[in-house]
Structure formats: C-alpha cells, structure tokens
C-alpha atoms as a PDB file:
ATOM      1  CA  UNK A   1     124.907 101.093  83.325  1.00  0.00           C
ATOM      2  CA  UNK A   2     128.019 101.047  84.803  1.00  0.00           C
ATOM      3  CA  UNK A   3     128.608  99.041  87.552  1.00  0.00           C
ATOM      4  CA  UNK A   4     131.384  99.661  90.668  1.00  0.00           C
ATOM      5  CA  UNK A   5     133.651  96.629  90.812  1.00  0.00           C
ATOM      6  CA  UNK A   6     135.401  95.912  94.097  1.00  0.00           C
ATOM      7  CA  UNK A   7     138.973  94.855  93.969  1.00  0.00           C
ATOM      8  CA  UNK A   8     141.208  92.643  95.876  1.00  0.00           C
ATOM      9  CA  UNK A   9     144.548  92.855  95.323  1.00  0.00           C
ATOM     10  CA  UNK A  10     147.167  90.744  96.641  1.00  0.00           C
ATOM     11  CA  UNK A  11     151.021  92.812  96.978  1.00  0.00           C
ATOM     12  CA  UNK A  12     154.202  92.117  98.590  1.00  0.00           C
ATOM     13  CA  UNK A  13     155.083  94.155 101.991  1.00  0.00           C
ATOM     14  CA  UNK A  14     158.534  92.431 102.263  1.00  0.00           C
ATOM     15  CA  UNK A  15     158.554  89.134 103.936  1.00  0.00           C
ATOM     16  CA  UNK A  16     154.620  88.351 103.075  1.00  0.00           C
ATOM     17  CA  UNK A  17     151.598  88.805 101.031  1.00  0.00           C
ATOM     18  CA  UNK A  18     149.400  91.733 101.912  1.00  0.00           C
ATOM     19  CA  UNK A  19     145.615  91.471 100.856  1.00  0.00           C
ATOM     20  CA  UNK A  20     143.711  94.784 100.505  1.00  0.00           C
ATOM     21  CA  UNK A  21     140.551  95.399  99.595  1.00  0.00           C
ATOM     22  CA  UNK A  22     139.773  98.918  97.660  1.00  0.00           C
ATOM     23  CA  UNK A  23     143.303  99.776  98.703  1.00  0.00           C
ATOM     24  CA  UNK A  24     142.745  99.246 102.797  1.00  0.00           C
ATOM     25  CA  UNK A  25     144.935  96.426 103.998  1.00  0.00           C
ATOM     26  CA  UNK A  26     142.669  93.629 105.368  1.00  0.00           C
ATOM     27  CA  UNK A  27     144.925  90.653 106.061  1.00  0.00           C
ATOM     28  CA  UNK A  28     148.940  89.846 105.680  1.00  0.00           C
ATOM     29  CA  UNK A  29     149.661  85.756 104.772  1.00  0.00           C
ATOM     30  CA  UNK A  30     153.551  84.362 105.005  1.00  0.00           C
ATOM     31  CA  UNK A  31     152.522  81.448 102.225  1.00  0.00           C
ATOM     32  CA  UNK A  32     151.279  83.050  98.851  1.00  0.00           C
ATOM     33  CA  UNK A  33     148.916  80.197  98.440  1.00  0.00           C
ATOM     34  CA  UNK A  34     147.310  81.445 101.329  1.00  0.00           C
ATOM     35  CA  UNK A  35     147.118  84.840 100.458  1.00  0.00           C
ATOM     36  CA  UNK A  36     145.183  84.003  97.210  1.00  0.00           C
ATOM     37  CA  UNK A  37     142.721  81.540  98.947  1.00  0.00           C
ATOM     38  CA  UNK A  38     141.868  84.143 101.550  1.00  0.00           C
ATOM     39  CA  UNK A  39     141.072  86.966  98.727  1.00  0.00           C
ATOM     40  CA  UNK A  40     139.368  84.329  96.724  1.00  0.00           C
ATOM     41  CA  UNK A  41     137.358  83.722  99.661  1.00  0.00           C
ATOM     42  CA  UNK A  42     136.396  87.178 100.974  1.00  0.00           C
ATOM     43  CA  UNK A  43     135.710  87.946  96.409  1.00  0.00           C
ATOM     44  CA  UNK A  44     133.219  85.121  96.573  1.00  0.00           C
ATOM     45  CA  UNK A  45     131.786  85.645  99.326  1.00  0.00           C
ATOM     46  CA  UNK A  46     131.237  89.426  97.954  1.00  0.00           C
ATOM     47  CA  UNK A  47     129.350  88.460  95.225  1.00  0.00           C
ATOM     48  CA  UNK A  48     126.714  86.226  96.527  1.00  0.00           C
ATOM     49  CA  UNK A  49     125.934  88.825  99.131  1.00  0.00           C
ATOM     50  CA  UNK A  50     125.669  91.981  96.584  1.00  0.00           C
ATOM     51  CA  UNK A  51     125.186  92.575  92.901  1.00  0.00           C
ATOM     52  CA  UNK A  52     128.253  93.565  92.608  1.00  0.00           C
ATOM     53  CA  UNK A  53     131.712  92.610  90.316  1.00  0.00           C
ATOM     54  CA  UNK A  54     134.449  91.895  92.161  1.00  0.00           C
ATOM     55  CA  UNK A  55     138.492  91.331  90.512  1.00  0.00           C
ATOM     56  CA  UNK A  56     140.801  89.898  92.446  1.00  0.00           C
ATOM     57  CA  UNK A  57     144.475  91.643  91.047  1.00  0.00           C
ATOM     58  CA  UNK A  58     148.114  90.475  92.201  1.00  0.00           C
ATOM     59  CA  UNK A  59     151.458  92.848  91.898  1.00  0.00           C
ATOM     60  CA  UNK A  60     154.127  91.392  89.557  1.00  0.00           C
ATOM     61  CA  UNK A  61     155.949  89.776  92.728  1.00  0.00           C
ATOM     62  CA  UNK A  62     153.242  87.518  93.176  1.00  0.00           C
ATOM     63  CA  UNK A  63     153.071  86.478  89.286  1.00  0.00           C
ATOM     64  CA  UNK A  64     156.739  85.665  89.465  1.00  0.00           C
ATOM     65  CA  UNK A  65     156.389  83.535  92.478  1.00  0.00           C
ATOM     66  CA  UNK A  66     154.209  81.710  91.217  1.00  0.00           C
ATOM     67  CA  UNK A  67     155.941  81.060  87.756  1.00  0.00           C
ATOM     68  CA  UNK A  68     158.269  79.846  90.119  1.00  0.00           C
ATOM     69  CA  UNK A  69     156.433  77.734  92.312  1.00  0.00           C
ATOM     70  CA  UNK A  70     155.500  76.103  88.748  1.00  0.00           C
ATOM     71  CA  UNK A  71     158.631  75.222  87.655  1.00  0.00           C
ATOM     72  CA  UNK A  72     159.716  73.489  90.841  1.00  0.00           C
ATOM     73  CA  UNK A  73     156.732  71.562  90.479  1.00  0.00           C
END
C-alpha cells in the first residue's frame, strides 16, 4: 500500500523563512531556528492526529545557514 506523505518544507522568500505545507504557504519566521521548530511542530502534531507520514524538507539556503550557524558555534 502506498501511503500519501505530507510535506513541510521550509524555503527562503528573501529576508525570512517561509513554511509551506503541500506547497501552500502557512507561516513566514525572521530566525531559521524558528522556522524549523514551527514545521517540526505542526509535522508532529500531524502524525499523532492521522495515520499518515509526514517529511519535513528545507531548500539549500536553509542547509547553508545552518552549516553556518555551526561553525560560529
């Protein structure tokens, strides 16, 4: 059986973090930290109420912030 996964993906729209869900923005966060907490939340809180997988996806921008945010660390 294959099952419909939802997916949350977290993308840059210039001067913040846009979270969309199936491709329909649902939220924009200034601090990328943010931005993954709130998709993490809203993904977890998908899959206790339904059967359903759910991904959670960033754009490249988002992977390179954070490698950056690393470093500095």
């Amino acid at each position: 059986m294959n099952q419909y996964v939802i997916e949350y993906h977290i993308a840059d729209v210039g001067h913040a973090w846009g979270i969309f869900r199936e491709g329909v923005q649902m939220a924009v966060r200034k601090d990328p930290g943010d931005a993954i907490a709130f998709a993490n939340f809203f993904a977890d809180r998908e899959t206790r109420m339904a059967a359903r997988h759910v991904r959670v996806s960033a754009d490249r921008h988002m992977h390179q912030t954070l490698s950056e945010l690393r470093r500095a660390a």
